[in-house]
Structure formats: C-alpha cells, structure tokens
N, C-alpha and C. Protein backbone atom coordinates (compact mmCIF):
# COMPACT_ATOMS: atom_id res chain seq x y z
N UNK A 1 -15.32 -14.99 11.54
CA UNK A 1 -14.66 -13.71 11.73
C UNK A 1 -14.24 -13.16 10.37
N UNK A 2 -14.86 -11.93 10.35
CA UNK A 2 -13.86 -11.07 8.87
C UNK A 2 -12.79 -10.64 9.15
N UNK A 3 -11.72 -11.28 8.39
CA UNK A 3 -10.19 -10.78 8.83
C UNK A 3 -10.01 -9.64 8.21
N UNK A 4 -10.99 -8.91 7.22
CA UNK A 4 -10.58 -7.97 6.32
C UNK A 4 -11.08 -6.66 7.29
N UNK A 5 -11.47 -6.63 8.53
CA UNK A 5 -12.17 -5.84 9.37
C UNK A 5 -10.81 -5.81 10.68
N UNK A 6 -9.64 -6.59 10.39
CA UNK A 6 -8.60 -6.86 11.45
C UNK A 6 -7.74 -5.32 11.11
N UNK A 7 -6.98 -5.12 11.90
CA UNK A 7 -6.10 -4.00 11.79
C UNK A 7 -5.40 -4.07 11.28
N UNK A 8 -4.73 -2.89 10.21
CA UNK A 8 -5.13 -1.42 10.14
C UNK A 8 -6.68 -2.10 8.70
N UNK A 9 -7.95 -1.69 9.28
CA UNK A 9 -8.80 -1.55 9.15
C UNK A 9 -8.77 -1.10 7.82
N UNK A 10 -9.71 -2.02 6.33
CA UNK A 10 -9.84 -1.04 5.22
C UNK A 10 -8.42 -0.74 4.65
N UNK A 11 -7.20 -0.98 5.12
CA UNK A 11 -6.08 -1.09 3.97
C UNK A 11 -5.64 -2.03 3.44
N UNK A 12 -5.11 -2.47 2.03
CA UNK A 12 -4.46 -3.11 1.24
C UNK A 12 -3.17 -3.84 2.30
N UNK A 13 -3.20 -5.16 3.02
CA UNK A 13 -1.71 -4.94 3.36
C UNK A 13 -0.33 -4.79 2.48
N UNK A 14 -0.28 -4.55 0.85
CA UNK A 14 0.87 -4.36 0.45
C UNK A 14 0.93 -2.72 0.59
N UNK A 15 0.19 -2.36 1.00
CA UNK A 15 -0.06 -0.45 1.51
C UNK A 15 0.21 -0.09 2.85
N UNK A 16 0.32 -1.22 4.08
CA UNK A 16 1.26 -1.16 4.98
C UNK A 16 2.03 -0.54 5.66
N UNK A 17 2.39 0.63 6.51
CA UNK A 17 3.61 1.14 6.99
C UNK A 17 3.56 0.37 7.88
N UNK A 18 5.01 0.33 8.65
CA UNK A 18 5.78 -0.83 9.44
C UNK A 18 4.80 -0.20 10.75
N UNK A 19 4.27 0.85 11.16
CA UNK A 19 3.83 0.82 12.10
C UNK A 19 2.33 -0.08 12.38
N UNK A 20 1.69 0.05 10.92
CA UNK A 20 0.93 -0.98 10.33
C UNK A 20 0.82 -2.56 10.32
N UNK A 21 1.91 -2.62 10.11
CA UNK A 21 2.50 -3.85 10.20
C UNK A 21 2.43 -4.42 11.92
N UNK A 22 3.03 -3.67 12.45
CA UNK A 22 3.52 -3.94 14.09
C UNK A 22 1.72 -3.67 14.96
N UNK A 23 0.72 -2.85 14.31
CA UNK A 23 -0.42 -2.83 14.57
C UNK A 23 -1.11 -4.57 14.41
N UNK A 24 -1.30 -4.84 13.39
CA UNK A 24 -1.74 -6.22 12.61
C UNK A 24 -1.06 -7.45 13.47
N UNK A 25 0.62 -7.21 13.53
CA UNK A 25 1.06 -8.66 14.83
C UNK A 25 0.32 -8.62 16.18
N UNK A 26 0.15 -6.88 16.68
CA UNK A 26 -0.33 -7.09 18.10
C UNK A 26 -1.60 -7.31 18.13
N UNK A 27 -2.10 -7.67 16.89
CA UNK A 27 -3.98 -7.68 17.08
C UNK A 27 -3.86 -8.93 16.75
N UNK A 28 -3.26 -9.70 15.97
CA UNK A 28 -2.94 -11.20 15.96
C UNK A 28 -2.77 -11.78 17.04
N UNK A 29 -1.73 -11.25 17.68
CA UNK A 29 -1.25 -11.40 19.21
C UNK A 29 -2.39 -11.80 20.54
N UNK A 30 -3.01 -11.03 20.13
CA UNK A 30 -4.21 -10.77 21.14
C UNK A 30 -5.24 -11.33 20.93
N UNK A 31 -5.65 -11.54 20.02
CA UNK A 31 -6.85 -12.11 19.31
C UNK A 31 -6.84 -13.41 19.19
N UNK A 32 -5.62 -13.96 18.69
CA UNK A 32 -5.57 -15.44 19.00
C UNK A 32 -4.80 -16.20 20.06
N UNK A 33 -4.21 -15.50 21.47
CA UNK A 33 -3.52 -15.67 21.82
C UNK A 33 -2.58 -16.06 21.79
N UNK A 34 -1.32 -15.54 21.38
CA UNK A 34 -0.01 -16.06 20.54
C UNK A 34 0.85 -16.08 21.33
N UNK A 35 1.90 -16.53 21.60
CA UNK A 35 2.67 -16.06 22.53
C UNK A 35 4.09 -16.30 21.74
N UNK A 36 5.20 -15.96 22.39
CA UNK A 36 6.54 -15.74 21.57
C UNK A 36 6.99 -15.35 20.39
N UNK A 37 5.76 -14.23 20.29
CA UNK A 37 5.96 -13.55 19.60
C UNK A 37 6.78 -11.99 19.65
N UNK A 38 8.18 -12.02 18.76
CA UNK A 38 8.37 -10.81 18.94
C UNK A 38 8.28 -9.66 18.02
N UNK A 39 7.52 -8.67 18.07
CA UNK A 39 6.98 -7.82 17.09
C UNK A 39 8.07 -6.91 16.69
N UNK A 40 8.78 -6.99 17.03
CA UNK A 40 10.07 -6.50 16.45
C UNK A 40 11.02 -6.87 14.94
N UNK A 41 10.97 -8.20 15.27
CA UNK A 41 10.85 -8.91 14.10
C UNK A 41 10.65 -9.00 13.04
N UNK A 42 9.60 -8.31 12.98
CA UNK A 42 8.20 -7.73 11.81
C UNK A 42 8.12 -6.59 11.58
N UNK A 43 9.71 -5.47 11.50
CA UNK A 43 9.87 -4.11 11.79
C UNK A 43 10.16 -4.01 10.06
N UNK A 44 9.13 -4.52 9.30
CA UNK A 44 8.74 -3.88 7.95
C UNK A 44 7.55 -3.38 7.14
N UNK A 45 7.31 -2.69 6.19
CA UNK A 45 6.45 -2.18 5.11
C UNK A 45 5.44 -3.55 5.05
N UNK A 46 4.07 -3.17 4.83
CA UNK A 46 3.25 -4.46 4.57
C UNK A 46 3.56 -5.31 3.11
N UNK A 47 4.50 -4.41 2.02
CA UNK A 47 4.84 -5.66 1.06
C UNK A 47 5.99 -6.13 0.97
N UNK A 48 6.93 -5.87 2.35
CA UNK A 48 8.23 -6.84 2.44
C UNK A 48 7.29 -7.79 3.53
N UNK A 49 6.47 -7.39 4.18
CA UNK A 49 5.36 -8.63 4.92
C UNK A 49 4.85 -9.99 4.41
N UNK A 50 4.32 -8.95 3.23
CA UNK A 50 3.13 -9.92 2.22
C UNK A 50 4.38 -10.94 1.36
N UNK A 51 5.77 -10.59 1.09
CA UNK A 51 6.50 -11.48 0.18
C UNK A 51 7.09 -12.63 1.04
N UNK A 52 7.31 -12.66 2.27
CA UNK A 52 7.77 -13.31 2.51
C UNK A 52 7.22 -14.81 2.85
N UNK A 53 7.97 -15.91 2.62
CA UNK A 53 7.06 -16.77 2.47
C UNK A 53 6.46 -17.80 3.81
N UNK A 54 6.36 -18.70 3.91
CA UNK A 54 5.76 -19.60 5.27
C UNK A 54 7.54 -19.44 5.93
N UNK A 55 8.20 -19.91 5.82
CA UNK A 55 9.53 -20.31 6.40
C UNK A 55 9.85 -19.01 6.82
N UNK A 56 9.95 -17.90 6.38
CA UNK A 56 10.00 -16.16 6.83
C UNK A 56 9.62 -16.11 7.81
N UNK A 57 8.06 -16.41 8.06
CA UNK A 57 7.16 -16.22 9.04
C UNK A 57 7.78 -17.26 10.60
N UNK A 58 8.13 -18.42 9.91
CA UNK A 58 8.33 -19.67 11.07
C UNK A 58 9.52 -19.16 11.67
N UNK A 59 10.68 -18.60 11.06
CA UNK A 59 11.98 -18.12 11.42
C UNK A 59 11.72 -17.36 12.53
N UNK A 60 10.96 -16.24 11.80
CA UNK A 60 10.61 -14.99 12.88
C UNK A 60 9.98 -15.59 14.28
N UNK A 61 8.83 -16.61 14.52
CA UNK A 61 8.10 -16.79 15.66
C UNK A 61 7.97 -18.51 15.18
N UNK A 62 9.10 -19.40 15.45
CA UNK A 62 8.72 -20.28 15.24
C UNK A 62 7.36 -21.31 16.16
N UNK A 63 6.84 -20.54 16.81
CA UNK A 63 5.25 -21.23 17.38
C UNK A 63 4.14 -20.83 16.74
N UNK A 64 4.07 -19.67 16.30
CA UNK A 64 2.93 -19.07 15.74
C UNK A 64 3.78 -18.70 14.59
N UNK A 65 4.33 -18.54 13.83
CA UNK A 65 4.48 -18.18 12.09
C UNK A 65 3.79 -18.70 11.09
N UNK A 66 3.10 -19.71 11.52
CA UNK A 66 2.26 -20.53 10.39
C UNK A 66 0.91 -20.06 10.58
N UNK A 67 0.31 -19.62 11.82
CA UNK A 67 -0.54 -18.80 12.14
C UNK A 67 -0.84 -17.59 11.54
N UNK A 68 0.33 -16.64 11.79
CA UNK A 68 0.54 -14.75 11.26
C UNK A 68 0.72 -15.23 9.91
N UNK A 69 1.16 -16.44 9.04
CA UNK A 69 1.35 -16.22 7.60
C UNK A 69 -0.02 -16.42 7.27
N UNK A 70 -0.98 -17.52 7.54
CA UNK A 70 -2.41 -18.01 6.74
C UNK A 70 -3.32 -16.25 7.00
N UNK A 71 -3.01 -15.95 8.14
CA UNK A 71 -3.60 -14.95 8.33
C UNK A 71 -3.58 -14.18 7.32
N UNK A 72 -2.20 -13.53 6.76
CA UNK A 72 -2.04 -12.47 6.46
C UNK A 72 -2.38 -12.93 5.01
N UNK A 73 -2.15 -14.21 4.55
CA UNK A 73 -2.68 -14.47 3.18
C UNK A 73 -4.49 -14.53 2.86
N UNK A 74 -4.97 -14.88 4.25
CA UNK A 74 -6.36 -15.29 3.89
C UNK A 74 -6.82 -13.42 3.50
N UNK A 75 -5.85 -12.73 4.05
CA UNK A 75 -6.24 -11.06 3.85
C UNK A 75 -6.10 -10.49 2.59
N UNK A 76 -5.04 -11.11 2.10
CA UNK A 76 -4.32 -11.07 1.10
C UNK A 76 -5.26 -11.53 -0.44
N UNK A 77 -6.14 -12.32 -0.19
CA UNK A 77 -6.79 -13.07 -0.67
C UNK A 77 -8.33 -12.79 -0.40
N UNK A 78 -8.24 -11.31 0.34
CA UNK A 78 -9.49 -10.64 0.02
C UNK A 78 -10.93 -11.36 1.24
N UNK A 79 -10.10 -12.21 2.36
CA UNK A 79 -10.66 -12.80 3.49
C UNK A 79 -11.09 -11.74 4.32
C-alpha cells in the first residue's frame, strides 16, 4: 500500500489543517480497523501532529497509537 496516496491526498502532513488531520485518523480508522479511537483527540494542525512523539500518540489511543504514529512517520518519511 502507498501511504503517500492516504488522506488528505498529495499534502505535506506538516501542511495539515486540523480538519486534515481528523480526515487522515478516520481513514486510519477505517482502513486498518482501529477501534478506540477518539478523533477528537487529534483536534490539531498536521505539525503539532507530526511533533509529537510515540508516547503522544499512545496517551491519545492507547490501543492503536503505535499504529497512527508509524503511520504518520512512514508518511513523513516520504512512504
């Protein structure tokens, strides 16, 4: 799978708006089936997203945070 083809489609995630952001959890959401996840959580800009680190992510959804972080780095990292 090309994650760089995941939503919002063709943007930088440190270019991000939070609605952006909340786009990208629910396609995570769905795509890998996640559950307890609350996208609310994640009610920021894609580079208060991109800084935060593994433990950020685990806080927010501790079942899937280690999931939404590799993700967002393998993107990050041009995946």
């Amino acid at each position: 799978m090309n994650l760089s083809l995941s939503f919002p489609a063709g943007i930088h995630p440190y270019q991000w708006t939070k609605a952006d952001v909340l786009t990208w959890v629910r396609w995570a959401v769905d795509e890998f089936s996640l559950t307890g996840v609350d996208e609310q959580r994640f009610g920021m800009n894609g580079k208060a997203l991109s800084l935060l680190g593994k433990e950020g992510f685990t806080d927010r959804v501790p079942f899937a945070g280690d999931v939404l972080y590799n993700l967002l780095h393998n993107l990050l990292q041009g995946g």
